[in-house]
C-alpha atoms as a PDB file:
ATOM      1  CA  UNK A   1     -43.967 -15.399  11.329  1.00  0.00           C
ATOM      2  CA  UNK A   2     -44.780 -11.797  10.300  1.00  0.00           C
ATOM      3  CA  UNK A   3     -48.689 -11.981  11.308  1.00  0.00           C
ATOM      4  CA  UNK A   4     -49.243  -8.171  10.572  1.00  0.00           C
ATOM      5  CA  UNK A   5     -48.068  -8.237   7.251  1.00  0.00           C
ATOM      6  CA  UNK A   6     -49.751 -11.628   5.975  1.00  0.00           C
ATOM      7  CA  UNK A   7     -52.712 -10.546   7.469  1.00  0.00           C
ATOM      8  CA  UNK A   8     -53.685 -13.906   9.139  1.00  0.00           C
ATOM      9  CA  UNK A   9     -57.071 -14.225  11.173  1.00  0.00           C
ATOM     10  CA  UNK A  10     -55.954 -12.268  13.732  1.00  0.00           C
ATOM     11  CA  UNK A  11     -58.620 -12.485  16.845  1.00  0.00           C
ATOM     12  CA  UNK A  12     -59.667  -9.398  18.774  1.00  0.00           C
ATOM     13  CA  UNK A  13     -60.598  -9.801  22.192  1.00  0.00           C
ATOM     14  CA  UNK A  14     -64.430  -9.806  21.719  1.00  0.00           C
ATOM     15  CA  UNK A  15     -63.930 -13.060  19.163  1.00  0.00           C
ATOM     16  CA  UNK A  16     -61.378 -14.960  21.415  1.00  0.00           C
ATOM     17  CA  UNK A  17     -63.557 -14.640  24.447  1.00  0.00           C
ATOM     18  CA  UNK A  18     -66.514 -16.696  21.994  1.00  0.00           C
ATOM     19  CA  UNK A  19     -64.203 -19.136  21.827  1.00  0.00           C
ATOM     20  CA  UNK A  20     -62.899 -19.471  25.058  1.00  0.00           C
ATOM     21  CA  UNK A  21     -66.847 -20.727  25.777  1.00  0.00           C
ATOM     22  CA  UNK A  22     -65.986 -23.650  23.367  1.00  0.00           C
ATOM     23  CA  UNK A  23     -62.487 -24.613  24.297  1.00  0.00           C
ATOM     24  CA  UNK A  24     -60.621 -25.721  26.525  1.00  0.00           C
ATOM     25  CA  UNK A  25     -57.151 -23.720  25.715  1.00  0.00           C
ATOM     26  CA  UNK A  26     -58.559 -20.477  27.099  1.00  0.00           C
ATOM     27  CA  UNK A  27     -60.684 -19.754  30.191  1.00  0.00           C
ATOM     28  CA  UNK A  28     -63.052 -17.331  31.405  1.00  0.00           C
ATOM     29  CA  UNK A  29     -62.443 -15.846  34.705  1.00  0.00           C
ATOM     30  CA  UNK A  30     -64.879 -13.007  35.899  1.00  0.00           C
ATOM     31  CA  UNK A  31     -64.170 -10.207  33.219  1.00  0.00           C
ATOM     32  CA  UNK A  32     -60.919 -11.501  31.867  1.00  0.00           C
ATOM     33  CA  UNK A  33     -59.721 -14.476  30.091  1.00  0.00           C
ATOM     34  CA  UNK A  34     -57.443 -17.205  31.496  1.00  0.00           C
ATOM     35  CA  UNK A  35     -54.442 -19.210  29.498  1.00  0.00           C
ATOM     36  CA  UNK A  36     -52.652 -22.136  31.259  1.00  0.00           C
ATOM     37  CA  UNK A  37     -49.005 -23.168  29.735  1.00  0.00           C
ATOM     38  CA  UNK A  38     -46.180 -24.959  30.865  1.00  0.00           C
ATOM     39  CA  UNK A  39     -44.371 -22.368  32.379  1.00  0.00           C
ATOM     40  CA  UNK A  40     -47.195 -20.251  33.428  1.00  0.00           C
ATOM     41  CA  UNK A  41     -50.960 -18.826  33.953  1.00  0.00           C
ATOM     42  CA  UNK A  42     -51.266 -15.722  31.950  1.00  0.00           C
ATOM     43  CA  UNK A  43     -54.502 -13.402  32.162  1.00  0.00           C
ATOM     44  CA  UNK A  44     -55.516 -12.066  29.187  1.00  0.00           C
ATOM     45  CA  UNK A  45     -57.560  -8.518  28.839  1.00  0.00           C
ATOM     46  CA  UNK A  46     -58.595  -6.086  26.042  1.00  0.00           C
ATOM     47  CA  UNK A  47     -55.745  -3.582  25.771  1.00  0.00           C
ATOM     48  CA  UNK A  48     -56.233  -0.339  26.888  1.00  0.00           C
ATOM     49  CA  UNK A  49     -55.267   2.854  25.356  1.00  0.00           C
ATOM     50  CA  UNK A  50     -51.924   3.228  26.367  1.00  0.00           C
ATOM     51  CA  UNK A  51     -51.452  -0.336  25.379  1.00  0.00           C
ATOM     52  CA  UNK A  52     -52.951  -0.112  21.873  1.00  0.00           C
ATOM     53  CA  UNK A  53     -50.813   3.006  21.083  1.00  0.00           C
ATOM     54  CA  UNK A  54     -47.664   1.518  22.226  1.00  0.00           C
ATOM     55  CA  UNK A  55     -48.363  -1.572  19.808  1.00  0.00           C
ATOM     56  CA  UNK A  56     -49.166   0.963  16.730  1.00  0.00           C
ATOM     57  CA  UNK A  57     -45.812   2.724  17.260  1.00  0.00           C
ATOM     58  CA  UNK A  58     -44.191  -0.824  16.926  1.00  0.00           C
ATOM     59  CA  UNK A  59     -45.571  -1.395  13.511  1.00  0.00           C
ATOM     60  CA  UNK A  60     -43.589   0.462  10.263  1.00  0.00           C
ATOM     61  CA  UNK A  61     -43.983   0.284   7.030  1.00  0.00           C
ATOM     62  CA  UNK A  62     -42.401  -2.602   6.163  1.00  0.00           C
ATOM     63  CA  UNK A  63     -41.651  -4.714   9.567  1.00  0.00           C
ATOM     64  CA  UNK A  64     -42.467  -4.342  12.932  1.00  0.00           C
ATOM     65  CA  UNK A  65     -40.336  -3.793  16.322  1.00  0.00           C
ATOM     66  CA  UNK A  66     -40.272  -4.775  19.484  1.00  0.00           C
ATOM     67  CA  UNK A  67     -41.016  -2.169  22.143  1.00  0.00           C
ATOM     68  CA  UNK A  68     -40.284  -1.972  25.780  1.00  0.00           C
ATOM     69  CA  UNK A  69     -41.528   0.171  28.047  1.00  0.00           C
ATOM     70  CA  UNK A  70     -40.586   0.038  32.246  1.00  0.00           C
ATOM     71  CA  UNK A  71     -43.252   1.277  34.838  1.00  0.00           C
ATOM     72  CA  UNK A  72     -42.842   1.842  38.359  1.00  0.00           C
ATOM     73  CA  UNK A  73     -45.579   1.866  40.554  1.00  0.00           C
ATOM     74  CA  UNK A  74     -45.548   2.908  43.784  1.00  0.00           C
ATOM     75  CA  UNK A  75     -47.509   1.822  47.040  1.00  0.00           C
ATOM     76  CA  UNK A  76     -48.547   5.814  47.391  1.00  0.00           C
ATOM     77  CA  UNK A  77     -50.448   5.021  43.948  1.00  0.00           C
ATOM     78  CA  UNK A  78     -47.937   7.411  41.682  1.00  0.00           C
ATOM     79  CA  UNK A  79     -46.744   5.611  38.058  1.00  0.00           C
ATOM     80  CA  UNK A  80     -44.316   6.623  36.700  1.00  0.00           C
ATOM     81  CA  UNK A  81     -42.772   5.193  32.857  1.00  0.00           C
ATOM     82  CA  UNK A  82     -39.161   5.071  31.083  1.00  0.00           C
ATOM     83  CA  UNK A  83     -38.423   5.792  27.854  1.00  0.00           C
ATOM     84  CA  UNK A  84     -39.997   3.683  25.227  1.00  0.00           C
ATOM     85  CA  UNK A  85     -36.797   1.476  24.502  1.00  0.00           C
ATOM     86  CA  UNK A  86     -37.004  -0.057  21.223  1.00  0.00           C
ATOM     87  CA  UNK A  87     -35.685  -4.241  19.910  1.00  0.00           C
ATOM     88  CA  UNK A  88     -36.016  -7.593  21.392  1.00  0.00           C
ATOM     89  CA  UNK A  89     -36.581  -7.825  24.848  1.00  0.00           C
ATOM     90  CA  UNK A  90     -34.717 -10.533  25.680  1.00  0.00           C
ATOM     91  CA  UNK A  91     -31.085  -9.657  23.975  1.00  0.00           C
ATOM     92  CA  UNK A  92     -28.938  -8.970  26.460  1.00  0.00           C
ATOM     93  CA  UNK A  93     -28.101  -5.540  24.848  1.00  0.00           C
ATOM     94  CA  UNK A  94     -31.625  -4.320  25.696  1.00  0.00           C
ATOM     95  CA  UNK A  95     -31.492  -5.840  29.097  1.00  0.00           C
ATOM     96  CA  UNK A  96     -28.603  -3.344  29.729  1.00  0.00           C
ATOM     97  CA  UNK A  97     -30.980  -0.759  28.574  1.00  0.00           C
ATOM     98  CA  UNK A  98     -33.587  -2.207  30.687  1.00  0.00           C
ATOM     99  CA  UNK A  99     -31.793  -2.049  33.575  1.00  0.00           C
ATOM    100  CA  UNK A 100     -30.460   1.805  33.318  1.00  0.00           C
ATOM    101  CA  UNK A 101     -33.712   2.247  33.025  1.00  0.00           C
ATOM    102  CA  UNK A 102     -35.174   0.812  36.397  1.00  0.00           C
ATOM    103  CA  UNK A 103     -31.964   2.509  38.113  1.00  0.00           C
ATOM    104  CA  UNK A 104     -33.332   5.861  36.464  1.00  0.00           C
ATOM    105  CA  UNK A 105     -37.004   5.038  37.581  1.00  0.00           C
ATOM    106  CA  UNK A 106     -35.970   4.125  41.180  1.00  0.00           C
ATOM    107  CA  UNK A 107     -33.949   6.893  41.578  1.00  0.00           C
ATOM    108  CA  UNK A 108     -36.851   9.223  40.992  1.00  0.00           C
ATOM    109  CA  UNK A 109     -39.039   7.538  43.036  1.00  0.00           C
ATOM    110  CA  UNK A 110     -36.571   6.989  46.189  1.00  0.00           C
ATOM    111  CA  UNK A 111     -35.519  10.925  45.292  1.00  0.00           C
ATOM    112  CA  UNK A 112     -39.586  11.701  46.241  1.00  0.00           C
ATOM    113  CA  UNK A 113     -39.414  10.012  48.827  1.00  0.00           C
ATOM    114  CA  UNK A 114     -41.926   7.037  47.783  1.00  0.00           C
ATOM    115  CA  UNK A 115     -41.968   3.629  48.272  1.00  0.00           C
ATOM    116  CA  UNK A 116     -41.641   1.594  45.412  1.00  0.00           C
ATOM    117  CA  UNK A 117     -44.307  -1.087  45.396  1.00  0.00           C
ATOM    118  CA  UNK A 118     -43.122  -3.335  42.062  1.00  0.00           C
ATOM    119  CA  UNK A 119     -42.209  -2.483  38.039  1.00  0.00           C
ATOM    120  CA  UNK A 120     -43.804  -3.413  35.233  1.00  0.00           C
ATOM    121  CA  UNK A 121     -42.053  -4.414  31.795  1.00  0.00           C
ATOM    122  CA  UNK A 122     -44.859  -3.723  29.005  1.00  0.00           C
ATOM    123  CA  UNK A 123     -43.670  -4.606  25.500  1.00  0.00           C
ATOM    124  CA  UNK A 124     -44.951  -5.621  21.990  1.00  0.00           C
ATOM    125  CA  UNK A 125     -45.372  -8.820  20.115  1.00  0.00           C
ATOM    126  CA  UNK A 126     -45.448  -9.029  16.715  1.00  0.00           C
ATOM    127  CA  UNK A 127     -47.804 -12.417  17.164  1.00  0.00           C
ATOM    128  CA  UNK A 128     -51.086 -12.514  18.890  1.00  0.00           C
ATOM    129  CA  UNK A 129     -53.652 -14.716  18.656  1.00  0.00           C
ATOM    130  CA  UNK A 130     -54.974 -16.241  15.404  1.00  0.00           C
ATOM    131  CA  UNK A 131     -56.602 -19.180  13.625  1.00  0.00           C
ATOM    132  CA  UNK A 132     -55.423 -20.858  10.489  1.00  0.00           C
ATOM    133  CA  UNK A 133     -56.944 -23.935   8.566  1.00  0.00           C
ATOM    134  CA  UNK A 134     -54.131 -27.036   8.557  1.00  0.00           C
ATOM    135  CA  UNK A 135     -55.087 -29.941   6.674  1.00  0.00           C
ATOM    136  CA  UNK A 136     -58.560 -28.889   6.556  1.00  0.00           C
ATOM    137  CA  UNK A 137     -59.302 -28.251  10.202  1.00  0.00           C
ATOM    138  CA  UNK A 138     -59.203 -24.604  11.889  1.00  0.00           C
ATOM    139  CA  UNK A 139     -56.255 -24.391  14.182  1.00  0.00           C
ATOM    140  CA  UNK A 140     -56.059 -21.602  16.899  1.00  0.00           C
ATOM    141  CA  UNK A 141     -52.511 -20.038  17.657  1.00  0.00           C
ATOM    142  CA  UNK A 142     -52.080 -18.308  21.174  1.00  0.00           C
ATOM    143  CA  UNK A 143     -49.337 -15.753  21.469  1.00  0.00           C
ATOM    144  CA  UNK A 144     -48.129 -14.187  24.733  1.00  0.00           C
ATOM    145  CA  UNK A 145     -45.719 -13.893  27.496  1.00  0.00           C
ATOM    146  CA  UNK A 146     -42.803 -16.784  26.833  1.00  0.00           C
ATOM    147  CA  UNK A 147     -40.598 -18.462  28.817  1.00  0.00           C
ATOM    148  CA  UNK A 148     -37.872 -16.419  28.031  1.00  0.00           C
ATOM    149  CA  UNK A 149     -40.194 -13.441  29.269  1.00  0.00           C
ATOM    150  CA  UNK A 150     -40.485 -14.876  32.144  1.00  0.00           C
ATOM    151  CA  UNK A 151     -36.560 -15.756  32.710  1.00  0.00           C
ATOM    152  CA  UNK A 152     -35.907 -12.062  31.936  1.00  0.00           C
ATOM    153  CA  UNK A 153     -38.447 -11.398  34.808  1.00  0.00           C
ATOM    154  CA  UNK A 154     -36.922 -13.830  37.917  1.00  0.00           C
ATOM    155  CA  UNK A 155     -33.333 -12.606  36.756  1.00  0.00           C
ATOM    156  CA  UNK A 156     -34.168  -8.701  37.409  1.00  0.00           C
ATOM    157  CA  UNK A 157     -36.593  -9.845  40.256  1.00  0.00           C
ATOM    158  CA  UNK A 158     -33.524 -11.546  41.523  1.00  0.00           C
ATOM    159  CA  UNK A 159     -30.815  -8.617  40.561  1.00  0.00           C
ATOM    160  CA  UNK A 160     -32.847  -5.565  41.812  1.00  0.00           C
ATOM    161  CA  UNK A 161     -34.940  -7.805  44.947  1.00  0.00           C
ATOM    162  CA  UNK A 162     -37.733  -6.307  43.867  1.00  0.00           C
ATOM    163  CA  UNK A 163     -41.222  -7.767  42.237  1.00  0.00           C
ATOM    164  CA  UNK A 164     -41.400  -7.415  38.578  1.00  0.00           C
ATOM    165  CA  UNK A 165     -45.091  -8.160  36.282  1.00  0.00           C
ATOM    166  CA  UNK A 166     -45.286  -8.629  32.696  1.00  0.00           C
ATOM    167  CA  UNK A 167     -47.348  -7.395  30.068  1.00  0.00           C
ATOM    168  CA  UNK A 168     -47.137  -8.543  26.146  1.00  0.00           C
ATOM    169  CA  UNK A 169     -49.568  -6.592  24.266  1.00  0.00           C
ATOM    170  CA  UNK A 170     -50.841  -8.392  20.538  1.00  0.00           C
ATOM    171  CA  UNK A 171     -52.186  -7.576  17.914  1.00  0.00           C
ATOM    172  CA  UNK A 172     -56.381  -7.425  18.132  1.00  0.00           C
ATOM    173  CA  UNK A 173     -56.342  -5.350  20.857  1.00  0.00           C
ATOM    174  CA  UNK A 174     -55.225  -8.378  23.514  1.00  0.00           C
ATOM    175  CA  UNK A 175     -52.766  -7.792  26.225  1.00  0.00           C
ATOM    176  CA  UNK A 176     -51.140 -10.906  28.187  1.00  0.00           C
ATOM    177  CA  UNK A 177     -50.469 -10.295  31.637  1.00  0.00           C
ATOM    178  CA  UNK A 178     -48.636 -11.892  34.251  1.00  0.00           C
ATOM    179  CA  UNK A 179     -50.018 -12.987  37.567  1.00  0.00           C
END
């Protein structure tokens, strides 16, 4: 579902945190906002400005793309990001591209001589959070980090033995993070 283009009741931040007070689906937690799935507990935060621009570079004229971005951080505090690769994260094309990627990133950082402390993978979604009505009763939609996110996550976790944390930033300004 193409949310940006229908222009659905997308929430911002500021409006899902009101009605995180009256439900049970999201939680506050100190200064962010908690989800519980399944497969997870995401965090969910206002997206900052790095975030925000990332997500308008995913939107064109007539569709929207998926973007991926890799960031190292290291335990000496540097941060250090990849290219901005561009499609779906999950395709196993892109996790190719992914993977150059953290080579490249941890071969800068080991040719420094710091010590990597875990990556990042920050990318788009085209769906965020929203409410519709259905049969005559509001219905909220919560977007974020899915399971095949996640499976993308252990199997690079796994490949490069390193840890990896995920961000899915959504339209109104909300960014899903991983704990």
């Amino acid at each position: 579902m193409d949310l940006i283009k229908r222009k659905k009741s997308i929430l911002n931040y500021n409006e899902l945190k009101n009605i995180s007070a009256k439900s049970s689906l999201v939680n506050a937690d100190g200064p962010f906002l908690v989800q519980k799935n399944i497969w997870s507990k995401q965090i969910l935060k206002s997206s900052d400005r790095f975030e925000l621009n990332l997500f308008e570079k995913s939107k064109t004229l007539f569709s929207f793309r998926e973007l991926v971005v890799i960031r190292a951080k290291t335990r000496q505090g540097l941060v250090i990001d990849s290219k901005i690769l561009k499609g779906e994260f999950s395709s196993f094309k892109n996790i190719q591209s992914i993977e150059q990627e953290i080579y490249d990133l941890d071969f800068k950082i080991r040719k420094n001589s710091f010590d990597l402390d875990y990556f990042e993978i920050i990318h788009t979604h085209p769906t965020g959070c929203y409410i519709e009505k259905e049969d005559g009763h509001e219905v909220i939609s919560l977007g974020g980090l899915s399971q095949s996110d996640y499976d993308v996550a252990n199997y690079l976790q796994n490949k490069f033995q390193v840890g990896f944390r995920l961000k899915a930033i959504c339209p109104g300004g909300i960014t899903y993070c991983s704990i």
